[in-house]
Structure formats: C-alpha cells, structure tokens
PDB file of N, CA and C in Angstrom:
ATOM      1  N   UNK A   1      56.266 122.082  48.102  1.00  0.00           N
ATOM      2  CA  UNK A   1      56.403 123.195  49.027  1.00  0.00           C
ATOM      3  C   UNK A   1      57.066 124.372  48.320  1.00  0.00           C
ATOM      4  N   UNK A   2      57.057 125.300  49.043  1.00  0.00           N
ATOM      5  CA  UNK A   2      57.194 126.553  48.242  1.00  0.00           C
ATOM      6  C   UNK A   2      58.961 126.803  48.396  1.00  0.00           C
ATOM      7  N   UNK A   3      59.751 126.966  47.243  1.00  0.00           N
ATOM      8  CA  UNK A   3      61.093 126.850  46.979  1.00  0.00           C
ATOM      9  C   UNK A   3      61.555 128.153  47.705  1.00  0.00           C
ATOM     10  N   UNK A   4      62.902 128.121  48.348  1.00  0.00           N
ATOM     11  CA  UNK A   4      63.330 129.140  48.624  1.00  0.00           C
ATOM     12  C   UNK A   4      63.132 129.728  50.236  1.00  0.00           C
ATOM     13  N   UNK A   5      62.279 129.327  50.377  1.00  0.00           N
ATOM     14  CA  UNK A   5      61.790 129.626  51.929  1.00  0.00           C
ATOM     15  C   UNK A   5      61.660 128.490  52.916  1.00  0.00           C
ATOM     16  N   UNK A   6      61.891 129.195  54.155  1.00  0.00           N
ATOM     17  CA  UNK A   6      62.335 127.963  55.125  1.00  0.00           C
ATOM     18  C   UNK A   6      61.343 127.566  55.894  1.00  0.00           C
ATOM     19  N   UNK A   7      60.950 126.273  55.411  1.00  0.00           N
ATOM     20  CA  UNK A   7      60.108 125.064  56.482  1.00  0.00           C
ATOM     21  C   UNK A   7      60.094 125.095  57.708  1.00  0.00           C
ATOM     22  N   UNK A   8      59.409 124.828  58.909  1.00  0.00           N
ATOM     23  CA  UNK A   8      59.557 124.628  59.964  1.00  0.00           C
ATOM     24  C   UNK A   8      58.379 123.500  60.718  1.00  0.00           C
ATOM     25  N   UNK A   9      58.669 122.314  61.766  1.00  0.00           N
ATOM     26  CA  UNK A   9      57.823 121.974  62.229  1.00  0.00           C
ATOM     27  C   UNK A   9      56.737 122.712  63.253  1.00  0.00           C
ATOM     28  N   UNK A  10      55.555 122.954  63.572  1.00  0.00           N
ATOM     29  CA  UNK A  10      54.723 123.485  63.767  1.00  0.00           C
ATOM     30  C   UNK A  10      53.419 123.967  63.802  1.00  0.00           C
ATOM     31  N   UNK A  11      52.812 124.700  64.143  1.00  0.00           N
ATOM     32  CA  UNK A  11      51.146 124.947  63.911  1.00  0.00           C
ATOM     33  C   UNK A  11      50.620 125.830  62.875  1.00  0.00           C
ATOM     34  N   UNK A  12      49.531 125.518  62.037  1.00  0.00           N
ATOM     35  CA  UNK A  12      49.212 126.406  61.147  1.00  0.00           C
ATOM     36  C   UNK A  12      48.155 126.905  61.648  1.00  0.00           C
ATOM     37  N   UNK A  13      48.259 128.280  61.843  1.00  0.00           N
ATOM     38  CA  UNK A  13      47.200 129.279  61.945  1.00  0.00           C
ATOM     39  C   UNK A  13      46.358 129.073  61.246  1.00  0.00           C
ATOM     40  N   UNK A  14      46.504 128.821  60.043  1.00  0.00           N
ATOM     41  CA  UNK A  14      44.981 128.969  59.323  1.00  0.00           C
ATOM     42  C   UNK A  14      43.708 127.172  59.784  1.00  0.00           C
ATOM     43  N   UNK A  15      44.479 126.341  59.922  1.00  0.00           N
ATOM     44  CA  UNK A  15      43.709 125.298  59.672  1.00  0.00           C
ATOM     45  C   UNK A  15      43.710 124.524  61.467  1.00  0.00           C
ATOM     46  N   UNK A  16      44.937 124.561  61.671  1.00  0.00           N
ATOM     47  CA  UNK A  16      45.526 124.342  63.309  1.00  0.00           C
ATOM     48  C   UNK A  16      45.917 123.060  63.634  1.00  0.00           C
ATOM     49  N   UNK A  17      46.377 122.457  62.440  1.00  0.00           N
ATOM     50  CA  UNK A  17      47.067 121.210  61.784  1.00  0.00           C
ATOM     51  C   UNK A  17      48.263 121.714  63.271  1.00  0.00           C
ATOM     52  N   UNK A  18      48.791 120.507  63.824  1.00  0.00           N
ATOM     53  CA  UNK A  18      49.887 120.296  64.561  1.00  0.00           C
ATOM     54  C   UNK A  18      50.830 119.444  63.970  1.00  0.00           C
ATOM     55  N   UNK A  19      51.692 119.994  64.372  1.00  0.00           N
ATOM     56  CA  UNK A  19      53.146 118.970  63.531  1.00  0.00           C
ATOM     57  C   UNK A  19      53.447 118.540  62.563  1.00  0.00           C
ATOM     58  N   UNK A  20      53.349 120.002  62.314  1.00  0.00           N
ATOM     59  CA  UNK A  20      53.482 119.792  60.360  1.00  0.00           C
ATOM     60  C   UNK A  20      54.085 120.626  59.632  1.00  0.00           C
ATOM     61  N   UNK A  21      54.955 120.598  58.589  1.00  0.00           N
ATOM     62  CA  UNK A  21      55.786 121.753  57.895  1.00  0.00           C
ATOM     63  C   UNK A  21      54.818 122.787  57.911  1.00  0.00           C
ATOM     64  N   UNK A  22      55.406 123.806  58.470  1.00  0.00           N
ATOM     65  CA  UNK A  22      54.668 125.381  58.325  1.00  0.00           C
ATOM     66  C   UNK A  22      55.779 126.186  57.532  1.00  0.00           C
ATOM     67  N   UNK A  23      54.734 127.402  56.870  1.00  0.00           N
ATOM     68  CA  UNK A  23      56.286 128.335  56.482  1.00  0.00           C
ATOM     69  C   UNK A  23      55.898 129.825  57.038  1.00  0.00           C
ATOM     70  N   UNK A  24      56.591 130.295  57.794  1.00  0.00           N
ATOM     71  CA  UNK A  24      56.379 131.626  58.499  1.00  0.00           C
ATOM     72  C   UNK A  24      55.954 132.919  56.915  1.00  0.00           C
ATOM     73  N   UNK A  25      54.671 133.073  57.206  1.00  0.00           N
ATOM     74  CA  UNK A  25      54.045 134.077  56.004  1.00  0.00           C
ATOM     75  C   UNK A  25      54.000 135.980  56.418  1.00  0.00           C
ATOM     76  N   UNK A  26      54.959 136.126  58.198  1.00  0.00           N
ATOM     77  CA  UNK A  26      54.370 137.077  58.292  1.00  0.00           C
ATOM     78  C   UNK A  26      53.801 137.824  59.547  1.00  0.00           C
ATOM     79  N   UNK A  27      54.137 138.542  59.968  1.00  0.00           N
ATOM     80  CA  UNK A  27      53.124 139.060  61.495  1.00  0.00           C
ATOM     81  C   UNK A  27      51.582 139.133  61.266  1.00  0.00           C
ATOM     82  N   UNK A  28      51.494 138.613  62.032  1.00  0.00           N
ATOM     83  CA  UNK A  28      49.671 138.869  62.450  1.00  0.00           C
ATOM     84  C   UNK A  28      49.824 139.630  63.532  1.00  0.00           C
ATOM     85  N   UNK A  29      48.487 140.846  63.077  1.00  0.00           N
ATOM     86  CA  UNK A  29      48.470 141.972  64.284  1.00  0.00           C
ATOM     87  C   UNK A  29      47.089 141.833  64.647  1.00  0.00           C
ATOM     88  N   UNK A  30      47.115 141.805  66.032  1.00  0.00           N
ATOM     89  CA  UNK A  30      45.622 142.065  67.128  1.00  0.00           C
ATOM     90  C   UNK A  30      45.725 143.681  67.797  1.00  0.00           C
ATOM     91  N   UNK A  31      44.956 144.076  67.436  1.00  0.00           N
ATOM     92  CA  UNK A  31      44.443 145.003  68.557  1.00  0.00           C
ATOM     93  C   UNK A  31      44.578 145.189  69.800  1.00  0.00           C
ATOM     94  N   UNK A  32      44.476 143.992  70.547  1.00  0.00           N
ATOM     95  CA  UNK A  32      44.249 143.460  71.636  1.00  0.00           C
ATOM     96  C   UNK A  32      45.587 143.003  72.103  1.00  0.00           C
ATOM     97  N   UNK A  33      46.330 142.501  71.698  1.00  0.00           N
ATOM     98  CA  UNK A  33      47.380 141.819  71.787  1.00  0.00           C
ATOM     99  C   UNK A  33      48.718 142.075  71.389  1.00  0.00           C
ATOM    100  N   UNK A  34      49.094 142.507  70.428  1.00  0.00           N
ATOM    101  CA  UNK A  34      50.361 142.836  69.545  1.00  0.00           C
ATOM    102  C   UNK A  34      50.210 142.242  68.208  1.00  0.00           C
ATOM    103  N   UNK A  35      51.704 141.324  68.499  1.00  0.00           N
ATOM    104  CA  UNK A  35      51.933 140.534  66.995  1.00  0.00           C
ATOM    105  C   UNK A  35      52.027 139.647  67.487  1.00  0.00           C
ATOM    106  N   UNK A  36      52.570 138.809  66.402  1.00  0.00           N
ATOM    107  CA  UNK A  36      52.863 137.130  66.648  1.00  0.00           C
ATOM    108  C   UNK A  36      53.061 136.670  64.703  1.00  0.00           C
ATOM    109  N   UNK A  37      53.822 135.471  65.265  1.00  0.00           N
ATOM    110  CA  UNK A  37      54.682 135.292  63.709  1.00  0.00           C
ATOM    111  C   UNK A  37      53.295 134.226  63.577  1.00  0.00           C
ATOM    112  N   UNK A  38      52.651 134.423  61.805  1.00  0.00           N
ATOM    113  CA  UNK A  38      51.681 133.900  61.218  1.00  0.00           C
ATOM    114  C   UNK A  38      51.984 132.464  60.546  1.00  0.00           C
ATOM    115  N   UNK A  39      52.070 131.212  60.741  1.00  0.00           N
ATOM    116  CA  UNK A  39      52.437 130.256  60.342  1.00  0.00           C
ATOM    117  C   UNK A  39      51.255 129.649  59.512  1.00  0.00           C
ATOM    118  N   UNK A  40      51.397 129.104  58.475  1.00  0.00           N
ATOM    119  CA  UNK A  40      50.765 128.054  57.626  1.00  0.00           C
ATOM    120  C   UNK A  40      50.936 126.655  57.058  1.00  0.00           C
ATOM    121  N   UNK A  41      50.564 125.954  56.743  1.00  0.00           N
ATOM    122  CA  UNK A  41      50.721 124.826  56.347  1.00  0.00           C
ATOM    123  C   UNK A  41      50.953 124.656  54.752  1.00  0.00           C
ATOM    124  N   UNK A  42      51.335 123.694  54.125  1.00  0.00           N
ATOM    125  CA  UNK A  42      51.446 123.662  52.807  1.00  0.00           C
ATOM    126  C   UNK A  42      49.751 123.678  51.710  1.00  0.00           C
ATOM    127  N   UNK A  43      49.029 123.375  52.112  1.00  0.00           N
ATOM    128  CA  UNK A  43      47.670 123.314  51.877  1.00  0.00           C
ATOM    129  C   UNK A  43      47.162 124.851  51.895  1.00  0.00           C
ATOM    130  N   UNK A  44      47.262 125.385  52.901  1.00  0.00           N
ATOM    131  CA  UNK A  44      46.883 126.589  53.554  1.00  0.00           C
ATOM    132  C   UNK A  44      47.976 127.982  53.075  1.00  0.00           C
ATOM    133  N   UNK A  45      48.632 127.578  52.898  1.00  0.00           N
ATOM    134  CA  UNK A  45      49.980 128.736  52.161  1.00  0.00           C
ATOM    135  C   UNK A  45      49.238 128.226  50.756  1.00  0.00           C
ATOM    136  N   UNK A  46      49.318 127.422  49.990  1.00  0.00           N
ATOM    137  CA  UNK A  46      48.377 127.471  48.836  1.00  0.00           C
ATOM    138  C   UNK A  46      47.262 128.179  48.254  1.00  0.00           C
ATOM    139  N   UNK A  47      46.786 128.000  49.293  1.00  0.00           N
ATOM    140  CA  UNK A  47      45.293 128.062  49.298  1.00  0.00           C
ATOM    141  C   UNK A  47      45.131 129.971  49.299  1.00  0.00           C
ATOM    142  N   UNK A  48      46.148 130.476  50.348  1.00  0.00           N
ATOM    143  CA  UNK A  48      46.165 131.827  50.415  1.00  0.00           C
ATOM    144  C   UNK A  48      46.357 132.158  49.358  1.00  0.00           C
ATOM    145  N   UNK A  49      48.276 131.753  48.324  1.00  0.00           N
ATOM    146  CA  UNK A  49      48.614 132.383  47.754  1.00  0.00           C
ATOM    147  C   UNK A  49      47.261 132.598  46.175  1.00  0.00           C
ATOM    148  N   UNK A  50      46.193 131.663  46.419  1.00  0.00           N
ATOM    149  CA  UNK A  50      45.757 131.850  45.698  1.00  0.00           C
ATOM    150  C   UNK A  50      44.016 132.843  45.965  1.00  0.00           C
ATOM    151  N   UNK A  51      44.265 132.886  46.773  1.00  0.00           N
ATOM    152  CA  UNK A  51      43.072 134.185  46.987  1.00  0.00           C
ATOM    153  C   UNK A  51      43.873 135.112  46.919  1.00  0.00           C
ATOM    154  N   UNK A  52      45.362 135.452  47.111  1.00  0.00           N
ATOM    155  CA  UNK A  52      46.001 136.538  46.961  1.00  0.00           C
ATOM    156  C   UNK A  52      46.160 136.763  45.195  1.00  0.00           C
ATOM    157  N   UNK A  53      46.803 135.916  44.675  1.00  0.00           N
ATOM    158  CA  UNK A  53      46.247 135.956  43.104  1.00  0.00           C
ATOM    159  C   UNK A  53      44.818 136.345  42.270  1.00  0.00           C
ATOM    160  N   UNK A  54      43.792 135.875  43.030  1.00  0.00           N
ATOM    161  CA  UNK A  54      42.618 136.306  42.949  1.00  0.00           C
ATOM    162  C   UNK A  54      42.053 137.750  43.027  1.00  0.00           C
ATOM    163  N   UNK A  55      42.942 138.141  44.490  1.00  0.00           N
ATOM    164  CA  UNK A  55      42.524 139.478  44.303  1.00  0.00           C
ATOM    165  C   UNK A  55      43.785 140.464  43.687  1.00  0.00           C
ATOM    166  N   UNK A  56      44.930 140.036  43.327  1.00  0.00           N
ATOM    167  CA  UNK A  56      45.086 141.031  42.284  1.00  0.00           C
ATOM    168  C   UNK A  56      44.442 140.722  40.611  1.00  0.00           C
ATOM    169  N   UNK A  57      44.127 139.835  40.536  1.00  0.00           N
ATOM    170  CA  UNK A  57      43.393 139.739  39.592  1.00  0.00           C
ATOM    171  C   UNK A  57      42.002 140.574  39.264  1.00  0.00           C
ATOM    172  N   UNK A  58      41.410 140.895  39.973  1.00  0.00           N
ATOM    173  CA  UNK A  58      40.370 141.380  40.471  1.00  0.00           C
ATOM    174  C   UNK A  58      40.529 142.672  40.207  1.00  0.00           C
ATOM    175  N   UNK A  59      41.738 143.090  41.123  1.00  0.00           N
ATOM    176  CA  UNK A  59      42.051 144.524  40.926  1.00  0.00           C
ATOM    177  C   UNK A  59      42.738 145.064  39.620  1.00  0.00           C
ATOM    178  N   UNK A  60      43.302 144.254  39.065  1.00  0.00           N
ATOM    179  CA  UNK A  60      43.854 144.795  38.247  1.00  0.00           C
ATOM    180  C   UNK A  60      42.963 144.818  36.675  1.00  0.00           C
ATOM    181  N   UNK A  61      41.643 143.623  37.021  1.00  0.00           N
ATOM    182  CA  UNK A  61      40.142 143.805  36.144  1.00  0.00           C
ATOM    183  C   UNK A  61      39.924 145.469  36.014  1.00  0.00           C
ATOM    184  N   UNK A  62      40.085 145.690  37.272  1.00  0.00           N
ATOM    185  CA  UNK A  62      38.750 146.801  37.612  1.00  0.00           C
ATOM    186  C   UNK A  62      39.394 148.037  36.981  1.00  0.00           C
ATOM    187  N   UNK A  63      40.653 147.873  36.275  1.00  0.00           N
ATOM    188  CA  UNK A  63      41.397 149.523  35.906  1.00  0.00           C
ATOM    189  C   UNK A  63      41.353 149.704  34.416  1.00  0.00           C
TER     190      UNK A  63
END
C-alpha cells in the first residue's frame, strides 16, 4: 500500500470492491451534483497511479 497516506475501510469508486482498504485520492466533481471524496482500492490506486505516469510520460515525449 502506498506509504504515508491514510487507509480507510470502504468503497472503491473505481472497481466498487466493498470493505476494503481504500485511500481517499481526492474530490470527484459532477455537474449535476457537487463533490464527493474519490476513494480507491489498492489495485485501483495502482492502476491509476500508473496511467497517471503514462501520461506524463507522454507529455513530456511530445516537447
């Protein structure tokens, strides 16, 4: 799990795993709705941080 940041039992937004370490990544904003705190799972916080790596990778190709 990712060091430094705090665990919580809960739902992951991305996958919708119940009862399971999540780590708060963040507001999610609707249009429609407001906010709401963005929770993930350890799989799924992975999985992001690495499309987020991806695309600075990407971007930082393109200069």
């Amino acid at each position: 799990m990712t060091a430094g940041r705090e665990w919580t039992i809960g739902l992951c937004w991305r996958c919708e795993a119940e009862d399971v370490p999540v780590l708060w990544l963040g507001p999610a904003h609707s249009d429609d709705h407001g906010h709401a705190p963005f929770h993930a799972c350890e799989p799924c916080t992975r999985r992001i941080e690495e499309l987020i790596a991806d695309h600075v990778a990407r971007r930082y190709a393109a200069t």
